[in-house]
Every structure is written in structure tokens, then in C-alpha cells.
N, C-alpha and C. Protein backbone atom coordinates (compact mmCIF):
# COMPACT_ATOMS: atom_id res chain seq x y z
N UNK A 1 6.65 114.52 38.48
CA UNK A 1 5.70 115.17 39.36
C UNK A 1 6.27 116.48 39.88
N UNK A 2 5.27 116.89 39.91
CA UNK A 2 5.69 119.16 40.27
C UNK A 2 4.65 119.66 41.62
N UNK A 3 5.55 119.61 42.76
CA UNK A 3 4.34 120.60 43.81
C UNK A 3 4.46 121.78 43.59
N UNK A 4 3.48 122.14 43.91
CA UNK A 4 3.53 123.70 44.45
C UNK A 4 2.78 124.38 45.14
N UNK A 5 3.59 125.16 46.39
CA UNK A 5 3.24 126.01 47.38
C UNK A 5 3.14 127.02 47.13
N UNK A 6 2.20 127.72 47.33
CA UNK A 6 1.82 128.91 47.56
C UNK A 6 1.61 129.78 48.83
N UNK A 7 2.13 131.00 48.90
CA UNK A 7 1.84 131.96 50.49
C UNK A 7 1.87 133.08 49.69
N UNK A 8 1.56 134.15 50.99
CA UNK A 8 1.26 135.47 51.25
C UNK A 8 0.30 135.96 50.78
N UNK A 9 -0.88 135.64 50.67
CA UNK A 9 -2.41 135.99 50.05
C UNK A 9 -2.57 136.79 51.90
N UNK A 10 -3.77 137.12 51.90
CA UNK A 10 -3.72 138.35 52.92
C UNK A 10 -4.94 139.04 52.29
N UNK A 11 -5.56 139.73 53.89
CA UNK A 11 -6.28 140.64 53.65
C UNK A 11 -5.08 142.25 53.38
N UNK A 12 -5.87 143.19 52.52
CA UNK A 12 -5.31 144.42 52.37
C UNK A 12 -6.22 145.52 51.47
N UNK A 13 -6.11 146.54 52.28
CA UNK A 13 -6.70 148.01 51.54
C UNK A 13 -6.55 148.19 50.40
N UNK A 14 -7.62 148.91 49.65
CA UNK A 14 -7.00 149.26 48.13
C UNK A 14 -6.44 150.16 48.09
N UNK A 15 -5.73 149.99 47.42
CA UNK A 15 -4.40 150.76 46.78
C UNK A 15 -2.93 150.06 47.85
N UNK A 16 -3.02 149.05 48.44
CA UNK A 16 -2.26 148.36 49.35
C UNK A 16 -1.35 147.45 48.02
N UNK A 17 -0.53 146.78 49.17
CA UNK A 17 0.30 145.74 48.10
C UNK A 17 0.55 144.67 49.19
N UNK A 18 0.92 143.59 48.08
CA UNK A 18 0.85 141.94 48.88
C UNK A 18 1.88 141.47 47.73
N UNK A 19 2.26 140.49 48.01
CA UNK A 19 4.12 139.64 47.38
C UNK A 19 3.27 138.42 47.53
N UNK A 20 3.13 137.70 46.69
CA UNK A 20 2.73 136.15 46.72
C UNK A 20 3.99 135.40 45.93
N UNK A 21 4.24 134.12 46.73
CA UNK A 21 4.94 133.52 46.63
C UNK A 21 4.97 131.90 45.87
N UNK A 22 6.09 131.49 44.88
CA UNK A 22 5.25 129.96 45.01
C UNK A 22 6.38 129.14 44.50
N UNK A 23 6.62 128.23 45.73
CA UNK A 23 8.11 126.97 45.50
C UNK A 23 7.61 125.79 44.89
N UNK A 24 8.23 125.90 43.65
CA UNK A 24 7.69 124.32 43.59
C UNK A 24 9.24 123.41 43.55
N UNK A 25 8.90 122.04 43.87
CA UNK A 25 9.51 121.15 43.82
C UNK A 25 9.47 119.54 43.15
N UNK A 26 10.09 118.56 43.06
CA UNK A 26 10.14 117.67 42.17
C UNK A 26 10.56 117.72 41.12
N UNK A 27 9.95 117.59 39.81
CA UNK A 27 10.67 117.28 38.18
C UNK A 27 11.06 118.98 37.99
N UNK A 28 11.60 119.88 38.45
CA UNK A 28 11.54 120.87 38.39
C UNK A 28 12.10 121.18 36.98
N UNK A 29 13.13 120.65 36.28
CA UNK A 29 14.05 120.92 35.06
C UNK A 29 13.04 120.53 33.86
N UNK A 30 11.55 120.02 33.74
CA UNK A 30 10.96 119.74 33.28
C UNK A 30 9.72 120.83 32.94
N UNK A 31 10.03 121.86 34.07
CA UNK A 31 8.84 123.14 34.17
C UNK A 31 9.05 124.27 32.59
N UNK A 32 8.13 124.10 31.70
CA UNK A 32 8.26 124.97 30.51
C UNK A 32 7.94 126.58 30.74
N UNK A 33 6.76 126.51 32.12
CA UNK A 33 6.73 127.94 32.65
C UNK A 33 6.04 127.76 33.25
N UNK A 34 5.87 129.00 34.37
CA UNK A 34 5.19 129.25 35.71
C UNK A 34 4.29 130.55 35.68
N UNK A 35 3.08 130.17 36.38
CA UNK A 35 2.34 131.69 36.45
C UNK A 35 1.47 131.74 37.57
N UNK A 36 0.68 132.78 37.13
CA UNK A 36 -0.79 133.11 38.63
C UNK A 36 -1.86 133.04 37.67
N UNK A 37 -2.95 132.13 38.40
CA UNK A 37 -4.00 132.46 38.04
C UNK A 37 -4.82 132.99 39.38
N UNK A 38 -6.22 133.57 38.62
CA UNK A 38 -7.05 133.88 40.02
C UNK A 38 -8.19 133.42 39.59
N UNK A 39 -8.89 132.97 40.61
CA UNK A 39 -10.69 132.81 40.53
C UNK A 39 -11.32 133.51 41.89
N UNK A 40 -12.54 134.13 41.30
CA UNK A 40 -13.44 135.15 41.76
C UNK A 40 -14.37 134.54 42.16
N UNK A 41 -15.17 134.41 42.90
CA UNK A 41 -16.98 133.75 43.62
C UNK A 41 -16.96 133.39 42.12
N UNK A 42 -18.01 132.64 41.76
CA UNK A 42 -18.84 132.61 40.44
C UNK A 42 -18.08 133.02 39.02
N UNK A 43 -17.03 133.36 39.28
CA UNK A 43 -16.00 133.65 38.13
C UNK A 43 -15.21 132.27 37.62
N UNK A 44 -14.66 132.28 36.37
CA UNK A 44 -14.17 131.28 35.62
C UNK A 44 -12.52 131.68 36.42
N UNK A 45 -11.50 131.06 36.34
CA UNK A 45 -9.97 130.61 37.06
C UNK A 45 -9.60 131.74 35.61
N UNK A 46 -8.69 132.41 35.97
CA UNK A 46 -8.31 133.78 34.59
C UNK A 46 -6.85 133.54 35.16
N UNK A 47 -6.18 133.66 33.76
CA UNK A 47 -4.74 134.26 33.92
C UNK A 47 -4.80 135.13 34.70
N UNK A 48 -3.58 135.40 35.38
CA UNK A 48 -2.97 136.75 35.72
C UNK A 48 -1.56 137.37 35.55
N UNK A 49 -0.95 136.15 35.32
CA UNK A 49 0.98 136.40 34.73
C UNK A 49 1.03 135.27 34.14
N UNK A 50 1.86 135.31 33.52
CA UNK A 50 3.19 134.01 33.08
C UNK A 50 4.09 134.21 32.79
N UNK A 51 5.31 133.60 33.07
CA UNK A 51 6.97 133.63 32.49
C UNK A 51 7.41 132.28 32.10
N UNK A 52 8.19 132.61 31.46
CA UNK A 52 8.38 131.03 30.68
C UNK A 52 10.10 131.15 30.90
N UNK A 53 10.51 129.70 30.86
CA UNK A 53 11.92 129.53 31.40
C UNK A 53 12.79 130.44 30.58
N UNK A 54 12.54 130.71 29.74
CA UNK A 54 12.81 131.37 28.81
C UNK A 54 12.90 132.89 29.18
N UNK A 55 12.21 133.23 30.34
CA UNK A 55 12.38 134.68 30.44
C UNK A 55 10.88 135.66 30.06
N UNK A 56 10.20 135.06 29.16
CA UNK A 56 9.42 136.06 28.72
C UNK A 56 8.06 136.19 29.73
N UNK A 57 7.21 137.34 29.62
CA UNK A 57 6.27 137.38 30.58
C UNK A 57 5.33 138.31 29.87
N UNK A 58 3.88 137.53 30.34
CA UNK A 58 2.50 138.10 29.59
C UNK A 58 1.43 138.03 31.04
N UNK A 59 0.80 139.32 30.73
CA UNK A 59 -0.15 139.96 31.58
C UNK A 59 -1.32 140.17 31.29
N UNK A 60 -2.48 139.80 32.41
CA UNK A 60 -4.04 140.24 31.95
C UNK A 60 -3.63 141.46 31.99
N UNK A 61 -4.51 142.03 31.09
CA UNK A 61 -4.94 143.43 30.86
C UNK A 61 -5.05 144.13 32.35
N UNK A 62 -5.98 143.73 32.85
CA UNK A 62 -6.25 144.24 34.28
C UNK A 62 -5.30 144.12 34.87
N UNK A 63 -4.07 143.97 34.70
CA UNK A 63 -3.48 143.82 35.98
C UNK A 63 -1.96 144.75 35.79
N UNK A 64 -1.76 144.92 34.01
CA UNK A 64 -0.71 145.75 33.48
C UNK A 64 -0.18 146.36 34.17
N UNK A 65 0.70 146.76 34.78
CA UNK A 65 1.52 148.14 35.18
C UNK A 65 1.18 148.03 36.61
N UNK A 66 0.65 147.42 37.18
CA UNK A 66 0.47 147.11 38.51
C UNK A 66 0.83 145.65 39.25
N UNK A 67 1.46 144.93 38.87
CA UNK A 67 1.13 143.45 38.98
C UNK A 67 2.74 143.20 38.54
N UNK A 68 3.74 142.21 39.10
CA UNK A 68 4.91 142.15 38.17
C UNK A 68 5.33 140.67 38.87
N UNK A 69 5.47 139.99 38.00
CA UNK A 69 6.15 138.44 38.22
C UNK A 69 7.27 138.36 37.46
N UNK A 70 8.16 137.53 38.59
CA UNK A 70 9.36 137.48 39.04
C UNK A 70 9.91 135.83 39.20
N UNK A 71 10.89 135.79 39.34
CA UNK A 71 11.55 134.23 39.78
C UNK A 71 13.03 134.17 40.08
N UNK A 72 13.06 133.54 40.89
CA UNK A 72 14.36 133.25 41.30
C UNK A 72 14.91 131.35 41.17
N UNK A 73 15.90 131.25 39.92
CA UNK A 73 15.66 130.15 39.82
C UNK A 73 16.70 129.59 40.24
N UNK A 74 17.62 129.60 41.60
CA UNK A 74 18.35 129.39 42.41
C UNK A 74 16.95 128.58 43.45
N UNK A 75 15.88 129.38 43.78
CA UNK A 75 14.88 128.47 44.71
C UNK A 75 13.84 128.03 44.37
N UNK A 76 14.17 127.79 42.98
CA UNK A 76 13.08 127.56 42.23
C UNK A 76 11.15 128.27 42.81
N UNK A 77 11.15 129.36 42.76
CA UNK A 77 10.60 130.31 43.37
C UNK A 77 10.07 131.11 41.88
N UNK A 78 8.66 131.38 42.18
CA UNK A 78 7.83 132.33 41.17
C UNK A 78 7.50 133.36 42.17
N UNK A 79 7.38 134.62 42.06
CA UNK A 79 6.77 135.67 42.68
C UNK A 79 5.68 136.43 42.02
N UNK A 80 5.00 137.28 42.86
CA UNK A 80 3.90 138.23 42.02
C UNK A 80 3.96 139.13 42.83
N UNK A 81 4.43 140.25 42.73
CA UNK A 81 4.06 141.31 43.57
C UNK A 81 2.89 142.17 42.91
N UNK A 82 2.32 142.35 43.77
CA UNK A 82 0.99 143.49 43.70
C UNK A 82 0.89 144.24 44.24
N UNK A 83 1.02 145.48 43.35
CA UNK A 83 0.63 146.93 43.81
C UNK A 83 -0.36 147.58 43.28
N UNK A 84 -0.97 148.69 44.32
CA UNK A 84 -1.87 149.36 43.52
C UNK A 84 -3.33 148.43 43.59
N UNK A 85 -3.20 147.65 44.34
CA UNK A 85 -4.25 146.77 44.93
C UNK A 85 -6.06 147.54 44.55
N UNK A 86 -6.77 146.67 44.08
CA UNK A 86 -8.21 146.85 43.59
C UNK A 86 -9.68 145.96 44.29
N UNK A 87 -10.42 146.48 44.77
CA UNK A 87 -11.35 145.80 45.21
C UNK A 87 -11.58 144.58 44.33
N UNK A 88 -11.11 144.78 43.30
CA UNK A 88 -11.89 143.71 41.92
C UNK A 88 -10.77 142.51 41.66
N UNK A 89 -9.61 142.61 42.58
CA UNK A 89 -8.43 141.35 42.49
C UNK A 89 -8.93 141.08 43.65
N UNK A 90 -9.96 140.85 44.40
CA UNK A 90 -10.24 140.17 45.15
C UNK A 90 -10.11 138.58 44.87
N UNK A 91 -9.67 137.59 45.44
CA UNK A 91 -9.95 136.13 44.80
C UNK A 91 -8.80 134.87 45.35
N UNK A 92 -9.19 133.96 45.27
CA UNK A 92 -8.44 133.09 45.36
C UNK A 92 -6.76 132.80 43.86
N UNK A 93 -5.91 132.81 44.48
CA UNK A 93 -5.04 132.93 43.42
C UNK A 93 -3.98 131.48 43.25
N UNK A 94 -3.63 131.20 42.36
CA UNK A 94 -3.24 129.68 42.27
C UNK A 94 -2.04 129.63 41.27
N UNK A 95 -1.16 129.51 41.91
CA UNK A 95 0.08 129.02 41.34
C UNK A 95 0.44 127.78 40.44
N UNK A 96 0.53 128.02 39.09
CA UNK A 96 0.69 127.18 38.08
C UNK A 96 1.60 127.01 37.21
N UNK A 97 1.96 125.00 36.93
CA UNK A 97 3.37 125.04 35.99
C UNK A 97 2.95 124.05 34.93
N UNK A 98 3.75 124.39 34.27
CA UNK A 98 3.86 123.69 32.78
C UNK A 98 4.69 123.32 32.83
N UNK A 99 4.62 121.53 32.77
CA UNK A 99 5.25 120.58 32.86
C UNK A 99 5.19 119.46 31.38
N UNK A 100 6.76 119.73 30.90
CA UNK A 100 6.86 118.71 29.81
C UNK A 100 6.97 117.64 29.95
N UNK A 101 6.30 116.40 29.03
CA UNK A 101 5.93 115.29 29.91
C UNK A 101 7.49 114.34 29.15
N UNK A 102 7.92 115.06 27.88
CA UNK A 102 9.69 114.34 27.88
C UNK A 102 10.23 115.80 26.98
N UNK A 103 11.53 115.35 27.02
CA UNK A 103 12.04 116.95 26.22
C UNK A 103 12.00 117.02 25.27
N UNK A 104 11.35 118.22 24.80
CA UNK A 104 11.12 119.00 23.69
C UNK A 104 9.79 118.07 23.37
N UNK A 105 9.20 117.58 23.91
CA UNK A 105 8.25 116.64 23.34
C UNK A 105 6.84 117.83 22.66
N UNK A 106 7.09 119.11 23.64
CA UNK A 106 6.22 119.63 23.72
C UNK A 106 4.80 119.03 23.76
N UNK A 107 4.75 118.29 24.42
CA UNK A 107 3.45 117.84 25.27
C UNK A 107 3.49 118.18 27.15
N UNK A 108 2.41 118.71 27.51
CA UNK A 108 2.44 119.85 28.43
C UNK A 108 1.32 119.09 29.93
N UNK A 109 1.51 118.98 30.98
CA UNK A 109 0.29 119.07 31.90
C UNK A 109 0.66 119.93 32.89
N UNK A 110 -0.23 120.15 33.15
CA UNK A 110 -0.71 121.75 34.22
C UNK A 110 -0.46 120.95 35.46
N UNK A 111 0.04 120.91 36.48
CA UNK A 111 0.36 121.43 37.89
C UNK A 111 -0.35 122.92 38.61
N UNK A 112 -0.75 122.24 39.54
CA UNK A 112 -1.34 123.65 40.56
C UNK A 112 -1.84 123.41 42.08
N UNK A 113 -1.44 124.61 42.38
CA UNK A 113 -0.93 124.81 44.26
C UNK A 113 -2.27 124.53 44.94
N UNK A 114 -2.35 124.93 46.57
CA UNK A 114 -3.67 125.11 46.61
C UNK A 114 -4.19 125.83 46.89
N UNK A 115 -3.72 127.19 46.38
CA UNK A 115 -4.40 128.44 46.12
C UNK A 115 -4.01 129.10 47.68
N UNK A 116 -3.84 130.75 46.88
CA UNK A 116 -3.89 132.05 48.58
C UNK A 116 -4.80 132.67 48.27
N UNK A 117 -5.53 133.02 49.95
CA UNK A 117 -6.87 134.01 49.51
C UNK A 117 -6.01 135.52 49.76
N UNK A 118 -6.32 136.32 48.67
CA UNK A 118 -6.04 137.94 48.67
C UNK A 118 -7.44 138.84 48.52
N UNK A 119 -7.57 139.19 49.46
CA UNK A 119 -8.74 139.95 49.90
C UNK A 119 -8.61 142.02 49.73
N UNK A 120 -9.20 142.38 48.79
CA UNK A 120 -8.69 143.61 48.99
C UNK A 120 -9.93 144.37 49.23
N UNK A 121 -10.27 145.02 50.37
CA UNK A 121 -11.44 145.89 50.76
C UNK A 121 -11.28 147.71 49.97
N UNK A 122 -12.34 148.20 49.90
CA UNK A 122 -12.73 149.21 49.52
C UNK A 122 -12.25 150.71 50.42
């Protein structure tokens, strides 16, 4: 079993920046990778990062060159900093892990936080 917390969602101006945070704990040595998703009113839950223990990291389009996830795996800690903030990342955002269910089994279940609201006005 994998929690995870999530903080620092926040209201902020566009073109502002916000650091979201997310600890998880439990089977932690079992996590294949960590990311952000977001969901919008009436919108489907969308990627927004991922890094894999491994190091590597993939980005929505929308969010390229503005958006950068991070980890510190001393606190077992995922980050997202956001800059360059957009009326249109408005949304609830949700911290998610990939959890192997034995090693190398590569069989996978999703873990997820319970979401920060990031509000970015016009």
C-alpha cells in the first residue's frame, strides 16, 4: 500500500508560479514512477508530468518549458513547480504512483492523493 499527500495548490495570477508537493509513504521501494495529473470542471483527469525511478521525465504538451518535476528521494517527495502560470491550468491536480504489485513483475496499480486546487485568474 502507497499514500499520498499532496499540498501547495493555491490561488495565483497568470503568469504567477506555485510548487506543488507530494509525500508518499508505505511500500515506497515498490513505486515504478510518480507524476501530476490534473482535471478541469467537465474535463477528463490528463497527464501533466511523470518521472520514473529511473530518472526519466515526460510532459503534456501544454505545459513544456513551463512546468518542471522534480524528486527528492531521500523524502520520498515528487515536486512540480509551475511557472508562467495560465488561466487554462486552472484545476484540481492529483498526485500519482505506480506501484509494482511484485518485482519486475511488471504488473502495475495506480495510487492517488486527494488532489490540490490551483486556481489561476486572468
Amino acid at each position: 500500500q502507497v499514500q499520498l499527500v499532496e499540498s501547495g495548490g493555491g490561488l495565483v495570477q497568470a503568469g504567477g508560479s506555485l510548487r506543488l508537493s507530494c509525500a508518499a509513504s508505505g511500500s515506497i521501494s515498490r513505486i515504478h514512477a510518480m507524476g501530476w495529473y490534473r482535471q478541469a470542471p467537465g474535463k477528463q483527469r490528463e497527464l501533466v508530468a511523470v518521472t520514473s525511478t529511473g530518472g526519466s521525465t515526460n510532459y503534456a504538451d501544454s505545459v513544456k518549458g513551463r512546468f518542471t518535476i522534480s524528486r527528492d528521494n531521500a523524502e520520498n517527495t515528487v515536486y512540480l513547480q509551475m511557472n508562467s502560470l495560465k488561466p487554462e491550468d486552472t484545476a484540481v491536480y492529483y498526485c500519482n504512483a505506480k506501484v509494482e504489485t511484485a518485482y519486475l513483475s511488471r504488473i502495475f496499480v495506480d495510487y492517488w492523493g486527494q488532489g490540490t486546487q490551483v486556481t489561476v485568474s486572468s
